[in-house]
PDB file of N, CA and C in Angstrom:
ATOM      1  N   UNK A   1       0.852  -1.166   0.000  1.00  0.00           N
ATOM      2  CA  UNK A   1       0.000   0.000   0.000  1.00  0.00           C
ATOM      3  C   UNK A   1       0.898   1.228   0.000  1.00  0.00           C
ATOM      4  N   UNK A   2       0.479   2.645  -0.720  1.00  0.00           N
ATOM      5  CA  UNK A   2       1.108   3.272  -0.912  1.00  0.00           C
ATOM      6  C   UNK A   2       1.411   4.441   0.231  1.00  0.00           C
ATOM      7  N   UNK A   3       2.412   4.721   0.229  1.00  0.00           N
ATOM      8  CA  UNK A   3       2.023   5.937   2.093  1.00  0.00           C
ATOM      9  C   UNK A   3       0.829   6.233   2.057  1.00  0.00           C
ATOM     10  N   UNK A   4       0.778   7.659   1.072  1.00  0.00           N
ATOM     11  CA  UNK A   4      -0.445   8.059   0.783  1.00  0.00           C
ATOM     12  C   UNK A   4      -1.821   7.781   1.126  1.00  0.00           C
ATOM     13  N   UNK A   5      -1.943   6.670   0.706  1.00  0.00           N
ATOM     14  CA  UNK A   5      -3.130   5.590   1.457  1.00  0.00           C
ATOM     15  C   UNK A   5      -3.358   4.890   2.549  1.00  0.00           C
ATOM     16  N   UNK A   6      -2.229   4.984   2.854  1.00  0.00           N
ATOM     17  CA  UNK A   6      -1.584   4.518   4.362  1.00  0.00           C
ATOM     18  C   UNK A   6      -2.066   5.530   5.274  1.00  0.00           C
ATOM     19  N   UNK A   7      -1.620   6.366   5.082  1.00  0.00           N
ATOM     20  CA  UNK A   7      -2.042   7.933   5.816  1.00  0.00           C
ATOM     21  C   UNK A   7      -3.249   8.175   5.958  1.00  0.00           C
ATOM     22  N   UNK A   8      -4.196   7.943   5.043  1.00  0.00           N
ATOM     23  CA  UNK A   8      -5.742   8.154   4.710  1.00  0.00           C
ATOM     24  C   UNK A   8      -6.445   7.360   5.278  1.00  0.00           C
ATOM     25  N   UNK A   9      -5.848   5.844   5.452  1.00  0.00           N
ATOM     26  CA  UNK A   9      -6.122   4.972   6.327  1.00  0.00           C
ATOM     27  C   UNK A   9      -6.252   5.262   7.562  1.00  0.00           C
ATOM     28  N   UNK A  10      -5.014   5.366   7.723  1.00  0.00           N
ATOM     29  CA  UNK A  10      -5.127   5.851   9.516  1.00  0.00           C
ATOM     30  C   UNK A  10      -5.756   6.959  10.053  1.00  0.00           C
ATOM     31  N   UNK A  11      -5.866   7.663   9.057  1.00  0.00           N
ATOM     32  CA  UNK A  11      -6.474   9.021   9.414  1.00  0.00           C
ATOM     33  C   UNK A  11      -8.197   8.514   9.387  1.00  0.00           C
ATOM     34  N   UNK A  12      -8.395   7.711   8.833  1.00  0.00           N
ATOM     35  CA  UNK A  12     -10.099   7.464   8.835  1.00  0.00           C
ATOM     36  C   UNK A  12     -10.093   6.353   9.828  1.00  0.00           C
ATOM     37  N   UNK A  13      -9.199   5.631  10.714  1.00  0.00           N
ATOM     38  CA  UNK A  13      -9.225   4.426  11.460  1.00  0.00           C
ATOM     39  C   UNK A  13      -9.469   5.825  12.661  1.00  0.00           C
ATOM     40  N   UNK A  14      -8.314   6.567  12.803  1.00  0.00           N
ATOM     41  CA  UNK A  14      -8.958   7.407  13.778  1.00  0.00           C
ATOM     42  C   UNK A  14      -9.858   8.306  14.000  1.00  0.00           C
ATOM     43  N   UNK A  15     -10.509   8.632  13.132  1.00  0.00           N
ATOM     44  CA  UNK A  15     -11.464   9.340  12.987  1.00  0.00           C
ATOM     45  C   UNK A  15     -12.944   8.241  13.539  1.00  0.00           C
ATOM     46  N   UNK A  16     -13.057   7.192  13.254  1.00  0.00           N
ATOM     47  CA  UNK A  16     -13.865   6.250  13.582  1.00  0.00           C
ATOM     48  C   UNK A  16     -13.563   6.079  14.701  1.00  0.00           C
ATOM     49  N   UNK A  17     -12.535   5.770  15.435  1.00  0.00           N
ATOM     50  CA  UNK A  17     -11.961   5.678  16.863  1.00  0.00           C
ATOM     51  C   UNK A  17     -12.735   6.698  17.793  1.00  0.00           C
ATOM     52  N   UNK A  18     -12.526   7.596  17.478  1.00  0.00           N
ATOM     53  CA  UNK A  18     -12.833   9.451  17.911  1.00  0.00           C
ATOM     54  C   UNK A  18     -14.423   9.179  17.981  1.00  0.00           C
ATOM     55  N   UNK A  19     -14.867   8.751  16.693  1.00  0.00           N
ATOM     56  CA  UNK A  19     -16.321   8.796  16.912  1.00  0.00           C
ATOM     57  C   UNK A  19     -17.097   8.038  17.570  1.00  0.00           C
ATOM     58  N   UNK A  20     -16.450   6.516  17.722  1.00  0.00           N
ATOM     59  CA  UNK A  20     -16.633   5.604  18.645  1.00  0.00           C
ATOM     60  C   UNK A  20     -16.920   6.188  20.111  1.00  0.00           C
ATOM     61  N   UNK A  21     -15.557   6.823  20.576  1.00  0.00           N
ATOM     62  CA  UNK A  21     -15.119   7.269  21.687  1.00  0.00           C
ATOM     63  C   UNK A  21     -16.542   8.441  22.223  1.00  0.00           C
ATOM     64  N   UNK A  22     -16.667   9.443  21.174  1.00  0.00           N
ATOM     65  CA  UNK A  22     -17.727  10.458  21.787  1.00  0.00           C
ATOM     66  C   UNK A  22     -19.048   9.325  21.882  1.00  0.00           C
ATOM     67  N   UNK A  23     -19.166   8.508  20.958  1.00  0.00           N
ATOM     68  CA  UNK A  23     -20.924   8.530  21.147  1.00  0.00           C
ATOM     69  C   UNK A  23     -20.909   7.113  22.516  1.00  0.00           C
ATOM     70  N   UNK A  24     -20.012   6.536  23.039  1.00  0.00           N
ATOM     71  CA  UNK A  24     -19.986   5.737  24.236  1.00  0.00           C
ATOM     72  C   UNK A  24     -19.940   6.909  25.251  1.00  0.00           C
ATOM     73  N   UNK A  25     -19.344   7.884  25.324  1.00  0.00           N
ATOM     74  CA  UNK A  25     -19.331   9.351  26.194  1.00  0.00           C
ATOM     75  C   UNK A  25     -20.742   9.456  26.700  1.00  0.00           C
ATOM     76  N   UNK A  26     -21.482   9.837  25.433  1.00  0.00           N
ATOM     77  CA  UNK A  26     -23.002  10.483  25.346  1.00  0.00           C
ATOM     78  C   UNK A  26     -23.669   9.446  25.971  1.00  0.00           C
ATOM     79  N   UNK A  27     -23.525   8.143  25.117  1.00  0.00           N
ATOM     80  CA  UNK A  27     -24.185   7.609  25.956  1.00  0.00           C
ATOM     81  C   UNK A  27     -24.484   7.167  27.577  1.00  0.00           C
ATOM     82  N   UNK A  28     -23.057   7.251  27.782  1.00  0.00           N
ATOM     83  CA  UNK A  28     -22.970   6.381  29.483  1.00  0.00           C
ATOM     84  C   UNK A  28     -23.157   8.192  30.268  1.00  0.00           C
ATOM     85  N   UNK A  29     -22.933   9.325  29.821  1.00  0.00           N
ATOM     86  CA  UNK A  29     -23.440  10.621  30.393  1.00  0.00           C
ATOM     87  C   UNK A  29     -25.188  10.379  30.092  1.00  0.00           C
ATOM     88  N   UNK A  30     -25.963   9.787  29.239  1.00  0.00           N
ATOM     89  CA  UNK A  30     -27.497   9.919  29.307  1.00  0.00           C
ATOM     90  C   UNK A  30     -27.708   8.734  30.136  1.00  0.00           C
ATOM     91  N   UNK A  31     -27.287   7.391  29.931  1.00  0.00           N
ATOM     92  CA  UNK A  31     -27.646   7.111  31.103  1.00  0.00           C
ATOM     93  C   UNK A  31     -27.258   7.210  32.500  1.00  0.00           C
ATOM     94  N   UNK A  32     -25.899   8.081  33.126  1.00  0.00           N
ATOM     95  CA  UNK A  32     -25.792   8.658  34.489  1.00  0.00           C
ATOM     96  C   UNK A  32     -26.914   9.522  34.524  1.00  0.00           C
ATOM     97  N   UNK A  33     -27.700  10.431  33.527  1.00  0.00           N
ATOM     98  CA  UNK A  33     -28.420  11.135  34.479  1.00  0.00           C
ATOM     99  C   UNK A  33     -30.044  11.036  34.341  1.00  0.00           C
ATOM    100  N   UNK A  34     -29.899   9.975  32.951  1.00  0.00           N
ATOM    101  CA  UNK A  34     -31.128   9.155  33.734  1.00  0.00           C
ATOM    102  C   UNK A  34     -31.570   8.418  34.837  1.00  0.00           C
ATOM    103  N   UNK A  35     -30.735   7.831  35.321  1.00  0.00           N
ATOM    104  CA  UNK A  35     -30.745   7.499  36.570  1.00  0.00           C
ATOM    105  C   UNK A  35     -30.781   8.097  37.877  1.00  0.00           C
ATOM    106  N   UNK A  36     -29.988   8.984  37.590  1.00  0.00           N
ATOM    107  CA  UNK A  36     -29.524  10.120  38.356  1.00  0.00           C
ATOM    108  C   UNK A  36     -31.378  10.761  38.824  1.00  0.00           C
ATOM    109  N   UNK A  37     -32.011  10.928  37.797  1.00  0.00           N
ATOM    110  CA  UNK A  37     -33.258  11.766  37.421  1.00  0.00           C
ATOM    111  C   UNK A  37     -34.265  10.505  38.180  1.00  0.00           C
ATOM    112  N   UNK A  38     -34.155   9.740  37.909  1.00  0.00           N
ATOM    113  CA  UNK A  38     -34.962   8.367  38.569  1.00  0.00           C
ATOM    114  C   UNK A  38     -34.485   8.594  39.938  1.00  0.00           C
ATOM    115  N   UNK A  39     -33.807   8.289  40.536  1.00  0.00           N
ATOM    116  CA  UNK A  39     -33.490   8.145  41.801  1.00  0.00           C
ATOM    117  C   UNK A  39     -33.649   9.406  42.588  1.00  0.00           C
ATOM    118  N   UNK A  40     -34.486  10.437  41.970  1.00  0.00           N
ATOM    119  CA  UNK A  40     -34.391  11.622  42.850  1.00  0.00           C
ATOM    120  C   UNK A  40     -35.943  11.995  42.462  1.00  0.00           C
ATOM    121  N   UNK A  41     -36.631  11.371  41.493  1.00  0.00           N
ATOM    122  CA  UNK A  41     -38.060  10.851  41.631  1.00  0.00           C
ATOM    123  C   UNK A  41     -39.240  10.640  42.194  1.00  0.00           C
ATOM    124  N   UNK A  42     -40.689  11.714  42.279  1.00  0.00           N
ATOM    125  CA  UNK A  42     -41.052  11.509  43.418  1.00  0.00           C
ATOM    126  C   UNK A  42     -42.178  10.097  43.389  1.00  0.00           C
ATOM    127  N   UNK A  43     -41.658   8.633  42.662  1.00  0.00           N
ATOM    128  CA  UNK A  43     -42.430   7.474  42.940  1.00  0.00           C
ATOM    129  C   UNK A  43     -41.917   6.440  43.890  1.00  0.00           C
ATOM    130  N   UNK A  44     -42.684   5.727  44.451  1.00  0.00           N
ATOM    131  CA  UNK A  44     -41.935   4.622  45.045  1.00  0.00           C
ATOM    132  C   UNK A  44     -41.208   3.751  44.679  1.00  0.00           C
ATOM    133  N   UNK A  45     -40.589   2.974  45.708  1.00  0.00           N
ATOM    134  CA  UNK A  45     -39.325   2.403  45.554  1.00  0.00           C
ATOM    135  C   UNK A  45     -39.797   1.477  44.321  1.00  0.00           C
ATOM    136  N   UNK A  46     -40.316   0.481  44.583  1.00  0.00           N
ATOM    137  CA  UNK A  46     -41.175  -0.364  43.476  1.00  0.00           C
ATOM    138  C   UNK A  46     -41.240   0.308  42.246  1.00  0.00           C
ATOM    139  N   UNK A  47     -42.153   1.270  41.924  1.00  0.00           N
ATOM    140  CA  UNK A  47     -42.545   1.802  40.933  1.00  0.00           C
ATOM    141  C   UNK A  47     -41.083   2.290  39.876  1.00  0.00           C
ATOM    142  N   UNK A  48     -40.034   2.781  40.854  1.00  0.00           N
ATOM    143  CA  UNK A  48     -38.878   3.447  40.212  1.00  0.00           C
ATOM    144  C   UNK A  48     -38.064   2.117  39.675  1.00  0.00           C
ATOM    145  N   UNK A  49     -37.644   0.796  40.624  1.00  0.00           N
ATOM    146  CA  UNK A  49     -37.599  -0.431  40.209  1.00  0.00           C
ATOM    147  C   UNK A  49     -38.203  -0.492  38.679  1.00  0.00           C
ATOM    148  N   UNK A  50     -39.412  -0.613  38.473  1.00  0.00           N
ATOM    149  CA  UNK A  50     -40.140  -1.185  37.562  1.00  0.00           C
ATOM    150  C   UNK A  50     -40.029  -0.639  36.358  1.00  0.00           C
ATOM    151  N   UNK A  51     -40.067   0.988  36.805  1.00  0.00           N
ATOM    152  CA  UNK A  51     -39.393   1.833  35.278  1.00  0.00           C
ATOM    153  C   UNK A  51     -38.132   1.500  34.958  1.00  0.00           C
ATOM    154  N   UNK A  52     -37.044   1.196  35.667  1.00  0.00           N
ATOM    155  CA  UNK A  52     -35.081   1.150  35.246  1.00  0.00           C
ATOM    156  C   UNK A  52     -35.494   0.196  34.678  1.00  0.00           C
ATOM    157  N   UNK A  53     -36.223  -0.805  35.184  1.00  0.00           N
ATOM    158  CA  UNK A  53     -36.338  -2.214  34.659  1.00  0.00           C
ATOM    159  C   UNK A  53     -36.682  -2.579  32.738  1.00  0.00           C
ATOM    160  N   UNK A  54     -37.691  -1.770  32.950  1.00  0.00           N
ATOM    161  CA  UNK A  54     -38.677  -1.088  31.909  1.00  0.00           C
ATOM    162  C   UNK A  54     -37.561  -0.673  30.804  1.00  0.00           C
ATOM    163  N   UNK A  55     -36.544   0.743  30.988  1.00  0.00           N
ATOM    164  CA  UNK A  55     -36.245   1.103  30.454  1.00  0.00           C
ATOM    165  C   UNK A  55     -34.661   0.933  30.174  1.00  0.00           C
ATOM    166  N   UNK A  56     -34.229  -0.162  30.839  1.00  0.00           N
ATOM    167  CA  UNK A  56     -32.720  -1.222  30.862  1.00  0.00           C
ATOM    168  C   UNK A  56     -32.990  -1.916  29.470  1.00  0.00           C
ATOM    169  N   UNK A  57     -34.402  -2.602  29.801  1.00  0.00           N
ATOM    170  CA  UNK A  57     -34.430  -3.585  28.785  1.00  0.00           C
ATOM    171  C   UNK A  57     -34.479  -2.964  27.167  1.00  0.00           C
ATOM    172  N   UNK A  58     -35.327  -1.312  27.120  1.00  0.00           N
ATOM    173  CA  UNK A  58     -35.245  -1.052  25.775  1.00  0.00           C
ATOM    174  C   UNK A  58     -34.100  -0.621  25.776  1.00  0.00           C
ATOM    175  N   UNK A  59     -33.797   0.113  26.089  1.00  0.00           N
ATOM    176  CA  UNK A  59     -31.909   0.322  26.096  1.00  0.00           C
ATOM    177  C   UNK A  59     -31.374  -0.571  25.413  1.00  0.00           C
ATOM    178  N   UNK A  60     -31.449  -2.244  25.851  1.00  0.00           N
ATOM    179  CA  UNK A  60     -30.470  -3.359  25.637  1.00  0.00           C
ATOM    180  C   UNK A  60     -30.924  -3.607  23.867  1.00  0.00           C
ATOM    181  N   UNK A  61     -32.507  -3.226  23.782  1.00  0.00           N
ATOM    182  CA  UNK A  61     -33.176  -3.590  22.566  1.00  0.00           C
ATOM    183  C   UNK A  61     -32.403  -2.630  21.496  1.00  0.00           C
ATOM    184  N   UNK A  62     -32.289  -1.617  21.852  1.00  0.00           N
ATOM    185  CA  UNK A  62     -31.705  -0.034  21.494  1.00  0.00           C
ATOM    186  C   UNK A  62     -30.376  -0.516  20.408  1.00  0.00           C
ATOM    187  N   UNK A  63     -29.423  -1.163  21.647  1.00  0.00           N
ATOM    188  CA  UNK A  63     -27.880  -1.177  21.695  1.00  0.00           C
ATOM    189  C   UNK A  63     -27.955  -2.186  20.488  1.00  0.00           C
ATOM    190  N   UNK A  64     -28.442  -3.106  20.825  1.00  0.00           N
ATOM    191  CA  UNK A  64     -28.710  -4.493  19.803  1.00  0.00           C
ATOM    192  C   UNK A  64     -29.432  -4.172  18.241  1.00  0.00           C
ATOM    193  N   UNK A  65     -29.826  -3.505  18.210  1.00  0.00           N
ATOM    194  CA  UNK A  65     -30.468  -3.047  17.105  1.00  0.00           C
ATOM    195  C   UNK A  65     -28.962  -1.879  15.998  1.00  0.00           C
ATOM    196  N   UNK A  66     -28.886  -1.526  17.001  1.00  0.00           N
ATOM    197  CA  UNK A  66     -28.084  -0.340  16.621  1.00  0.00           C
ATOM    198  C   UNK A  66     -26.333  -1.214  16.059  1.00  0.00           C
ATOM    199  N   UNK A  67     -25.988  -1.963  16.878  1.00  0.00           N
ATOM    200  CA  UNK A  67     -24.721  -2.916  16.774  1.00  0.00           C
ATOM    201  C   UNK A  67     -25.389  -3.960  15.249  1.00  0.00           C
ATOM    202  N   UNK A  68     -26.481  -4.497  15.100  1.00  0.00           N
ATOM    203  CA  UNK A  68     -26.536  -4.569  14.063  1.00  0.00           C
ATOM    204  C   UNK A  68     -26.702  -3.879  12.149  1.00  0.00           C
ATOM    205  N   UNK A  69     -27.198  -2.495  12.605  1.00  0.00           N
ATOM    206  CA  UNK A  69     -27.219  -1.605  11.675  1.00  0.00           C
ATOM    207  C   UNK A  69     -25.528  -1.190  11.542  1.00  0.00           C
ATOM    208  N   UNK A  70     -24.888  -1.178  12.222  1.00  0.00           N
ATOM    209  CA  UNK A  70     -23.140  -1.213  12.267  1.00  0.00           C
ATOM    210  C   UNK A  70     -22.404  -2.089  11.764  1.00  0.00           C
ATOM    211  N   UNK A  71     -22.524  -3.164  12.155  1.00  0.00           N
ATOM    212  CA  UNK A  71     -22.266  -4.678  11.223  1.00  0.00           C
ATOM    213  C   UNK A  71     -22.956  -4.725  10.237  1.00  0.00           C
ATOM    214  N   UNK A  72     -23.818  -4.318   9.601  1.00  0.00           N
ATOM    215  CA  UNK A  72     -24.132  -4.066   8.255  1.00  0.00           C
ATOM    216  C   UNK A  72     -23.574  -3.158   7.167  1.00  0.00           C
ATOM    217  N   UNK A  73     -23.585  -2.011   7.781  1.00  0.00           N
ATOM    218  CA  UNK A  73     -23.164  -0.703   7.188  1.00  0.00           C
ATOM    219  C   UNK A  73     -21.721  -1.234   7.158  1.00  0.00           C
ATOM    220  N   UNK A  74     -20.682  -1.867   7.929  1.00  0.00           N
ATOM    221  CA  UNK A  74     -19.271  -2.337   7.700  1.00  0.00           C
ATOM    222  C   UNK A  74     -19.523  -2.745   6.775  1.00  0.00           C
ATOM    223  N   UNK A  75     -20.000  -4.735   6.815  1.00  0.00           N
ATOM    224  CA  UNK A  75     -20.174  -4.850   5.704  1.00  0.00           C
ATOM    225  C   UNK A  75     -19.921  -4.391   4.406  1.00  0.00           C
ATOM    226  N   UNK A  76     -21.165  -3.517   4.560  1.00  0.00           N
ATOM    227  CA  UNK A  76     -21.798  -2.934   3.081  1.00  0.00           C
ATOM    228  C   UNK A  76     -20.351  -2.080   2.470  1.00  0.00           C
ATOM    229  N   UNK A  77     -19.619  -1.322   3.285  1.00  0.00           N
ATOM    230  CA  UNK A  77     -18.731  -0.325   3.416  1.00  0.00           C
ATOM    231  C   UNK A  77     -17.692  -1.599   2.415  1.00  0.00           C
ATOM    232  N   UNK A  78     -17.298  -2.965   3.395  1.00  0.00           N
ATOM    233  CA  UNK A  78     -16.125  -3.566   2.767  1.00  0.00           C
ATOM    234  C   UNK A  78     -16.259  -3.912   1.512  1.00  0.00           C
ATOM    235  N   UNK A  79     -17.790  -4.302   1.156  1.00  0.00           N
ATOM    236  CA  UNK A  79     -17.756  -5.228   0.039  1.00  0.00           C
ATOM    237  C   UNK A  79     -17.814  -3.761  -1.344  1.00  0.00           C
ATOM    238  N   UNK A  80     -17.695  -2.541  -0.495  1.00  0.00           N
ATOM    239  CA  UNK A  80     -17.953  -1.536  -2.014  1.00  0.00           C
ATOM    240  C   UNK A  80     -16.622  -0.944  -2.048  1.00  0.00           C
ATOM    241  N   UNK A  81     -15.464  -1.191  -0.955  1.00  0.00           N
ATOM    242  CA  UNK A  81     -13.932  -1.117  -1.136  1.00  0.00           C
ATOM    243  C   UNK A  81     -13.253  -2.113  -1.939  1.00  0.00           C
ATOM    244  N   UNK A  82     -13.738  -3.248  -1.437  1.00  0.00           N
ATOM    245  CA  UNK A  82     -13.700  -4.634  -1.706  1.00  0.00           C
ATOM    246  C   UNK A  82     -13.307  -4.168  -3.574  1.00  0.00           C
ATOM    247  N   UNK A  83     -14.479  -3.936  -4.099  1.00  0.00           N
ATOM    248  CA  UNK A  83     -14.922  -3.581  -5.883  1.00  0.00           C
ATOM    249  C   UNK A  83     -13.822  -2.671  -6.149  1.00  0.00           C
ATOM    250  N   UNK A  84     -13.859  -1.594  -5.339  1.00  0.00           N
ATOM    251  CA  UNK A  84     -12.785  -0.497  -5.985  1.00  0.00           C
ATOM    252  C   UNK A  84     -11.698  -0.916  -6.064  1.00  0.00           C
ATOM    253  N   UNK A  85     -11.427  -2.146  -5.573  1.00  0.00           N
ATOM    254  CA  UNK A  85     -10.019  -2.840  -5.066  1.00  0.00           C
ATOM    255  C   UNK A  85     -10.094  -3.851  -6.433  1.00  0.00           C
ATOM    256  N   UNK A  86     -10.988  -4.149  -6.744  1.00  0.00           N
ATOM    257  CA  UNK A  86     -10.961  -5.289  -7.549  1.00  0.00           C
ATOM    258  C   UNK A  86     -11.045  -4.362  -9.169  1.00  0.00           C
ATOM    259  N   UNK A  87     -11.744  -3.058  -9.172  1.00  0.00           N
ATOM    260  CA  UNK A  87     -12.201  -2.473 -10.244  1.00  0.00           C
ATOM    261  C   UNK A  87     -10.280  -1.170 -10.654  1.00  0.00           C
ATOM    262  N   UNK A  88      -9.682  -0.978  -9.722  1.00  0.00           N
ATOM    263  CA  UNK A  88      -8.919  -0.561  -9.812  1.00  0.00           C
ATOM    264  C   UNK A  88      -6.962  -1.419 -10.148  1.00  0.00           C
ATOM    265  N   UNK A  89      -7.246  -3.075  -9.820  1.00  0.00           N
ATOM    266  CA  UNK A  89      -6.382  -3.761  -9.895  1.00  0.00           C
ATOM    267  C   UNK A  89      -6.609  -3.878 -11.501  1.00  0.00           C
ATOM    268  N   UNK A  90      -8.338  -4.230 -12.218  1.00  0.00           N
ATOM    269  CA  UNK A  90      -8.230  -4.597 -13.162  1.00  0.00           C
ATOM    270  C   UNK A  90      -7.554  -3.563 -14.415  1.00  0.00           C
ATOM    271  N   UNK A  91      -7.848  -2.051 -13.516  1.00  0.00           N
ATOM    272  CA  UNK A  91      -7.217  -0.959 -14.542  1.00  0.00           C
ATOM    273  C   UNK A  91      -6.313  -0.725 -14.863  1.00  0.00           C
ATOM    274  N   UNK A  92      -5.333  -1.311 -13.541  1.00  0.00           N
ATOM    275  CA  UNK A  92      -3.858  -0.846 -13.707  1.00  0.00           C
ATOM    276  C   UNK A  92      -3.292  -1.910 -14.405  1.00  0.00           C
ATOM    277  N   UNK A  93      -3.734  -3.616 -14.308  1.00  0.00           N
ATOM    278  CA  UNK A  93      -3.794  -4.176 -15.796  1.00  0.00           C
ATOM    279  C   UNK A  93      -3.800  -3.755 -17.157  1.00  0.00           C
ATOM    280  N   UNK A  94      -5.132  -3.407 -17.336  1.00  0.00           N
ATOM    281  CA  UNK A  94      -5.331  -3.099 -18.616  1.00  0.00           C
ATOM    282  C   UNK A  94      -4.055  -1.565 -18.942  1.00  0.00           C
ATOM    283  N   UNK A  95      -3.786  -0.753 -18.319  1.00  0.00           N
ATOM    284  CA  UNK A  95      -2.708  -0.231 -18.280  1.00  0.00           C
ATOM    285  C   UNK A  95      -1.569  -0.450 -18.922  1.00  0.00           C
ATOM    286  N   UNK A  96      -1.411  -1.532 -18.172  1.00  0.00           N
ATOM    287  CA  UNK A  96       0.589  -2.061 -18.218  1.00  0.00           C
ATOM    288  C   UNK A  96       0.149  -2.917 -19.374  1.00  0.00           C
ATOM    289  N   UNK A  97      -0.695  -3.511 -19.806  1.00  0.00           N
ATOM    290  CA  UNK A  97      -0.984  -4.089 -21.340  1.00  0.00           C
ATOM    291  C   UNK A  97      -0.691  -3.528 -22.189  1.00  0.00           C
ATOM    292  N   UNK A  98      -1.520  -2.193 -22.034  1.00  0.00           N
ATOM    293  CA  UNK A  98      -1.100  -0.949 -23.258  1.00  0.00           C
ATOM    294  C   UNK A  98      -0.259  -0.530 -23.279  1.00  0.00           C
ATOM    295  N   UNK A  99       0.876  -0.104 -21.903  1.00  0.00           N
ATOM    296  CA  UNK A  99       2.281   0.573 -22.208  1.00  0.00           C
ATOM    297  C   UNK A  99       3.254  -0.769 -22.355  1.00  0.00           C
ATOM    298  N   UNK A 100       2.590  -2.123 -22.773  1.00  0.00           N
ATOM    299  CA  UNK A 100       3.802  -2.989 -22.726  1.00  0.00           C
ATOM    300  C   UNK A 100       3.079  -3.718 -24.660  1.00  0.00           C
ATOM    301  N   UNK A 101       2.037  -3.047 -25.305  1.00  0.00           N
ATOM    302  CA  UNK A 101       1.749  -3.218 -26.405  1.00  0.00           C
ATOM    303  C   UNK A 101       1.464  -4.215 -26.946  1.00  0.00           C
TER     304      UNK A 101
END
């Protein structure tokens, strides 16, 4: 691989890193102060139970849903690098054909 691309690489590995990094931030800050907001709540003990409970589980539905729209979108992402990889090997072929006549 050529620097160039090398560079572009890493520069988009960290950039995904970075973005990784903020939206686990956001998230574990919304749920501290959801909780935070629950536990200072004026329902009973039970009732506040029953909502975390309530709203753990869509959370988990949330995360799971979302981790699969991610593993897709990779996917989708490799197999259309994947082509440019395959559509750009065949060019630089047809290339060296023509400057070798």
């Amino acid at each position: 691989m050529a620097a160039p691309q090398k560079q572009r690489q890493r520069e988009t590995d960290e950039a995904q890193q970075e973005g990784a990094g903020t939206l686990a931030c956001f998230l574990s800050g919304a749920v501290i102060g959801a909780t935070a907001a629950l536990l200072f709540a004026p329902q009973s003990g039970k009732a506040t139970r029953q909502f975390i409970t309530e709203k753990t589980q869509q959370g988990k539905d949330v995360v799971v849903e979302t981790k699969q729209d991610i593993v897709e979108a990779s996917r989708d992402m490799f197999d259309r690098g994947r082509k440019l990889v395959d559509d750009a090997t065949d060019l630089f072929e047809r290339g060296r054909k023509l400057v070798r006549g």
